[in-house]
N, C-alpha and C. Protein backbone atom coordinates (compact mmCIF):
# COMPACT_ATOMS: atom_id res chain seq x y z
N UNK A 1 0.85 -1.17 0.00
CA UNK A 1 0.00 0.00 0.00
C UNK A 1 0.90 1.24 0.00
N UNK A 2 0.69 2.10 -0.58
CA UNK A 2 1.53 3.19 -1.26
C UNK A 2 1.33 4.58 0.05
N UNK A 3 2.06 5.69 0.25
CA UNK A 3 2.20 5.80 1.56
C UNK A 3 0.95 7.02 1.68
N UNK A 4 0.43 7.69 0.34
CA UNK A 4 -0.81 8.53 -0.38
C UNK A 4 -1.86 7.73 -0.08
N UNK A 5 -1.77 6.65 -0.23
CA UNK A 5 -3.26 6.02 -0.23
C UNK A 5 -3.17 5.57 1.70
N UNK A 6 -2.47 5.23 1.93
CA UNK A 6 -2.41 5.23 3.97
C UNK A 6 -3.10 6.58 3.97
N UNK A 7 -2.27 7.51 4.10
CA UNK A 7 -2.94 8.81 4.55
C UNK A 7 -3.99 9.31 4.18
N UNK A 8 -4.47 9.15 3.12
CA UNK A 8 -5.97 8.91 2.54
C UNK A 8 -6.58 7.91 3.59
N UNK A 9 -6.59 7.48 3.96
CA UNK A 9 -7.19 6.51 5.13
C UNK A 9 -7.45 6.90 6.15
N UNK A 10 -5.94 7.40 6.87
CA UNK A 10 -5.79 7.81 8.36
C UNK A 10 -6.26 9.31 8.76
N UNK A 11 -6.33 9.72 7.27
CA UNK A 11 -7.37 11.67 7.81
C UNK A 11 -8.23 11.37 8.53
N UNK A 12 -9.27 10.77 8.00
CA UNK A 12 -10.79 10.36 8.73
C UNK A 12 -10.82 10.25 10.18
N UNK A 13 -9.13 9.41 10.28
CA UNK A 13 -9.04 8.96 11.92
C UNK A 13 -8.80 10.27 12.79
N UNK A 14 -7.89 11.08 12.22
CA UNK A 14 -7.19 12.10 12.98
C UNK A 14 -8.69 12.98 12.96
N UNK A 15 -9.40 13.08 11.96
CA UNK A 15 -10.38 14.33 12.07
C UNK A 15 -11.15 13.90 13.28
N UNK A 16 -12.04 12.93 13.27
CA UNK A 16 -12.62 12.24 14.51
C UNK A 16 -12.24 12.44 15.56
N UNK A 17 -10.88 11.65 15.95
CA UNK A 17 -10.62 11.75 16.85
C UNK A 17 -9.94 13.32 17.75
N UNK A 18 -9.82 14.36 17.08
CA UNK A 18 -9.12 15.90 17.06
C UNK A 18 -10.43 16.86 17.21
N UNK A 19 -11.65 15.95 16.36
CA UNK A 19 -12.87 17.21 16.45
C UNK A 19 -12.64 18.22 15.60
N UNK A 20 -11.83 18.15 14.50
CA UNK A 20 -11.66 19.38 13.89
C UNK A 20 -11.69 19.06 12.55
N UNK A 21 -10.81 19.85 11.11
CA UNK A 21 -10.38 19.40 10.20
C UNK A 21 -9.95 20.82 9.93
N UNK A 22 -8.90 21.44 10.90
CA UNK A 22 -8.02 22.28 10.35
C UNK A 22 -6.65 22.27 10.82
N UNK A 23 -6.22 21.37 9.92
CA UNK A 23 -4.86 21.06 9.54
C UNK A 23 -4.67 20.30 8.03
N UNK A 24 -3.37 20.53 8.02
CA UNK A 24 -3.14 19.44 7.08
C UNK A 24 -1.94 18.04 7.67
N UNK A 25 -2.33 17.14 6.75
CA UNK A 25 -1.83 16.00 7.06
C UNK A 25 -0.58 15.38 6.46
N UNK A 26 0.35 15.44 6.54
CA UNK A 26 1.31 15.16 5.70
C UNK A 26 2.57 13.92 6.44
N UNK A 27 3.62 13.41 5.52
CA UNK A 27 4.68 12.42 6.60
C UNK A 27 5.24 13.43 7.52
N UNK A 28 5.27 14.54 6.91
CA UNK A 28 6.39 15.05 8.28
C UNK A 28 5.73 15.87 9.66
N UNK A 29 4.11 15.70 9.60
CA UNK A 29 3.08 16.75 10.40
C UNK A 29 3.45 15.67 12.05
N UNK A 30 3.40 16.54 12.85
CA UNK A 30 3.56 15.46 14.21
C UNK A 30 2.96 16.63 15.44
N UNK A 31 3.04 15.67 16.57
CA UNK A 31 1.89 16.54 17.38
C UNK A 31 2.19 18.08 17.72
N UNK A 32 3.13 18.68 17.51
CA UNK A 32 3.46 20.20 17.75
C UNK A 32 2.83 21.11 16.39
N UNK A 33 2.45 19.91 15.35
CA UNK A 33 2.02 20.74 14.29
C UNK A 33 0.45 20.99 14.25
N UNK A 34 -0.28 20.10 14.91
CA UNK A 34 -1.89 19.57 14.76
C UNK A 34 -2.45 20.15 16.27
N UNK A 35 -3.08 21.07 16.34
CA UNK A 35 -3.78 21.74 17.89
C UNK A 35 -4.66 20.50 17.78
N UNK A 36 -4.94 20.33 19.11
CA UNK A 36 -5.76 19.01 19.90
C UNK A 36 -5.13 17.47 19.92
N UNK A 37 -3.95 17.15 18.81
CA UNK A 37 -3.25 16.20 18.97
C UNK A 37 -2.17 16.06 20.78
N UNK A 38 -3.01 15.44 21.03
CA UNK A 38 -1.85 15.39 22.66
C UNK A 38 -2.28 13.69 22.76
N UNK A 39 -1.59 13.23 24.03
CA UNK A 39 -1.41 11.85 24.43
C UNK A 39 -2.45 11.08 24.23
N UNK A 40 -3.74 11.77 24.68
CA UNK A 40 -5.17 11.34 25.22
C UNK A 40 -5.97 11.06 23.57
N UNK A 41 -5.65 11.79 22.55
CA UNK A 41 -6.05 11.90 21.69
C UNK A 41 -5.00 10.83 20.28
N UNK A 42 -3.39 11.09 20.73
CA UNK A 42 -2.46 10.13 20.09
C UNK A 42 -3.15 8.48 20.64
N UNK A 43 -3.54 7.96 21.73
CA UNK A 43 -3.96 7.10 21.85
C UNK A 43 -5.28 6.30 21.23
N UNK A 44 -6.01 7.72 20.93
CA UNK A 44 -7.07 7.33 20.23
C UNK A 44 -6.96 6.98 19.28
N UNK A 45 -5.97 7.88 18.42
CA UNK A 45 -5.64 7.81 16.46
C UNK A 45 -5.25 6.37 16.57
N UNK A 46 -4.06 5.83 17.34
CA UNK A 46 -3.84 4.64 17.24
C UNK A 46 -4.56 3.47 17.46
N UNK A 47 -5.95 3.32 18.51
CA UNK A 47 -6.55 2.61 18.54
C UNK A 47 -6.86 2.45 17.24
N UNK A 48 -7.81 3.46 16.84
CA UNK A 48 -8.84 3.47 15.30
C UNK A 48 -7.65 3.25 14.24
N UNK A 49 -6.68 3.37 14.06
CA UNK A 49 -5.82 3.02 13.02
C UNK A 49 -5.35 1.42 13.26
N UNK A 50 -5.62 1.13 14.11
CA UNK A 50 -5.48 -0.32 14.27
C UNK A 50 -6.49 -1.42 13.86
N UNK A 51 -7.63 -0.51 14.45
CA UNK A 51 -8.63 -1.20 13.88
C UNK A 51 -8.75 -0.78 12.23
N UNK A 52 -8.79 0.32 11.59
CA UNK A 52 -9.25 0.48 9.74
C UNK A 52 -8.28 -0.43 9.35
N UNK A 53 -7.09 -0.88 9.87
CA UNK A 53 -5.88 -1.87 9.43
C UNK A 53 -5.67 -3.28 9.38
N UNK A 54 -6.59 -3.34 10.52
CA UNK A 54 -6.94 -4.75 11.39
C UNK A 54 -5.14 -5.58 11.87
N UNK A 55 -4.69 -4.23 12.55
CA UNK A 55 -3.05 -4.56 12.79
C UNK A 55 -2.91 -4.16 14.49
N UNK A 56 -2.01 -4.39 14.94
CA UNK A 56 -1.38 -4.84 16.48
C UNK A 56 -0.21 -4.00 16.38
N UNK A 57 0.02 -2.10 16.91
CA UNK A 57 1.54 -2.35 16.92
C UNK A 57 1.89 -2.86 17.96
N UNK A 58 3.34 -2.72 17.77
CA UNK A 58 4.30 -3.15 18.83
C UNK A 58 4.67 -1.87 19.65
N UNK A 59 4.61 -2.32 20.90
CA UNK A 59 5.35 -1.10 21.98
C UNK A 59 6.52 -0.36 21.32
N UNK A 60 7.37 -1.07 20.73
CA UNK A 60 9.13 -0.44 20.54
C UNK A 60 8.37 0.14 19.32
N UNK A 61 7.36 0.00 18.37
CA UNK A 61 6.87 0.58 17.23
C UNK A 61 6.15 1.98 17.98
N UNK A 62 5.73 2.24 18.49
CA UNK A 62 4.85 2.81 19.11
C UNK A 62 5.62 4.16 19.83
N UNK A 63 6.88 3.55 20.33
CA UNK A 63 7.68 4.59 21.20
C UNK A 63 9.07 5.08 19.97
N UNK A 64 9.17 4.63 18.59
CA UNK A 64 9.70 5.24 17.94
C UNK A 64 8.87 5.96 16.67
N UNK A 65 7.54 6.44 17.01
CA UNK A 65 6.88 6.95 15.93
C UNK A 65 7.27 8.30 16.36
N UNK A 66 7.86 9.17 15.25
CA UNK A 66 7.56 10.91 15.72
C UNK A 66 7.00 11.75 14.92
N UNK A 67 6.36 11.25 13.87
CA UNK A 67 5.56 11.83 12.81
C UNK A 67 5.23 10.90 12.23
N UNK A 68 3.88 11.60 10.96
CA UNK A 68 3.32 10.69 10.56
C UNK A 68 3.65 9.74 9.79
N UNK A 69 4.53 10.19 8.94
CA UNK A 69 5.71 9.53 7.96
C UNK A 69 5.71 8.23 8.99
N UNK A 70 6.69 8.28 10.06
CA UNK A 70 6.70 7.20 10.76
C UNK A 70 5.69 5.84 11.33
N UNK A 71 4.89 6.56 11.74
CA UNK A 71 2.95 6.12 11.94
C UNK A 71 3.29 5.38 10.37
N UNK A 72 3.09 5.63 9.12
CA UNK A 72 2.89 5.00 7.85
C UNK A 72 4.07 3.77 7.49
N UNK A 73 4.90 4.18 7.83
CA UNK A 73 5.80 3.37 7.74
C UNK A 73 5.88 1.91 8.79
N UNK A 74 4.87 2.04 9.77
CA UNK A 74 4.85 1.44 10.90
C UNK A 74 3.65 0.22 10.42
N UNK A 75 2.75 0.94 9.98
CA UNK A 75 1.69 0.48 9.03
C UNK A 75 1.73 -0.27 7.54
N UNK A 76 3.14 0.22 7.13
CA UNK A 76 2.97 -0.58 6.26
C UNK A 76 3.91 -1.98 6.57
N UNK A 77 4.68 -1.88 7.89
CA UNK A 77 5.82 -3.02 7.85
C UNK A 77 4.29 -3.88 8.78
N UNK A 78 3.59 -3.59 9.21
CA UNK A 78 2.18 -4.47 9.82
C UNK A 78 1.29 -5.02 8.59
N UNK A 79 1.09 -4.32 7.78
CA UNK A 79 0.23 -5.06 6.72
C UNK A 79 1.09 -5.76 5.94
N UNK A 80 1.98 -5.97 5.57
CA UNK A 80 3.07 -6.92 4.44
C UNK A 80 3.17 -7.86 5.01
């Protein structure tokens, strides 16, 4: 899965879960860039991205994500 068509996916999650849709979404956007992205809300994106994926990360996956780029990349070494 190509890393355009992930993020095409994962907007839906971030809008939901943020309450908003003013930002943009890109690999290099991370929580200092997105108002309402904090812990309480990073926990959420990841639940629901687990589930649209039907994937499990891993803790050590989880504690080296620092943008979204990373998040996608994390996603795609889970679906292959």
């Amino acid at each position: 899965m190509e890393n355009q068509e992930i993020l095409e996916k994962i907007k839906p999650v971030f809008t939901e879960a943020l309450g908003h849709e003013n930002f943009e979404l890109n690999e290099s956007s991370s929580t200092s860039d997105i108002d309402g992205w904090d812990s309480l809300s990073h926990m959420i994106i990841i639940g629901e991205i687990e589930k649209v994926f039907n994937i499990k990360f891993k803790l050590f996956d989880l504690m080296t994500m620092h943008n979204v780029g990373d998040l996608i990349k994390s996603i795609q070494k889970n679906i292959s």
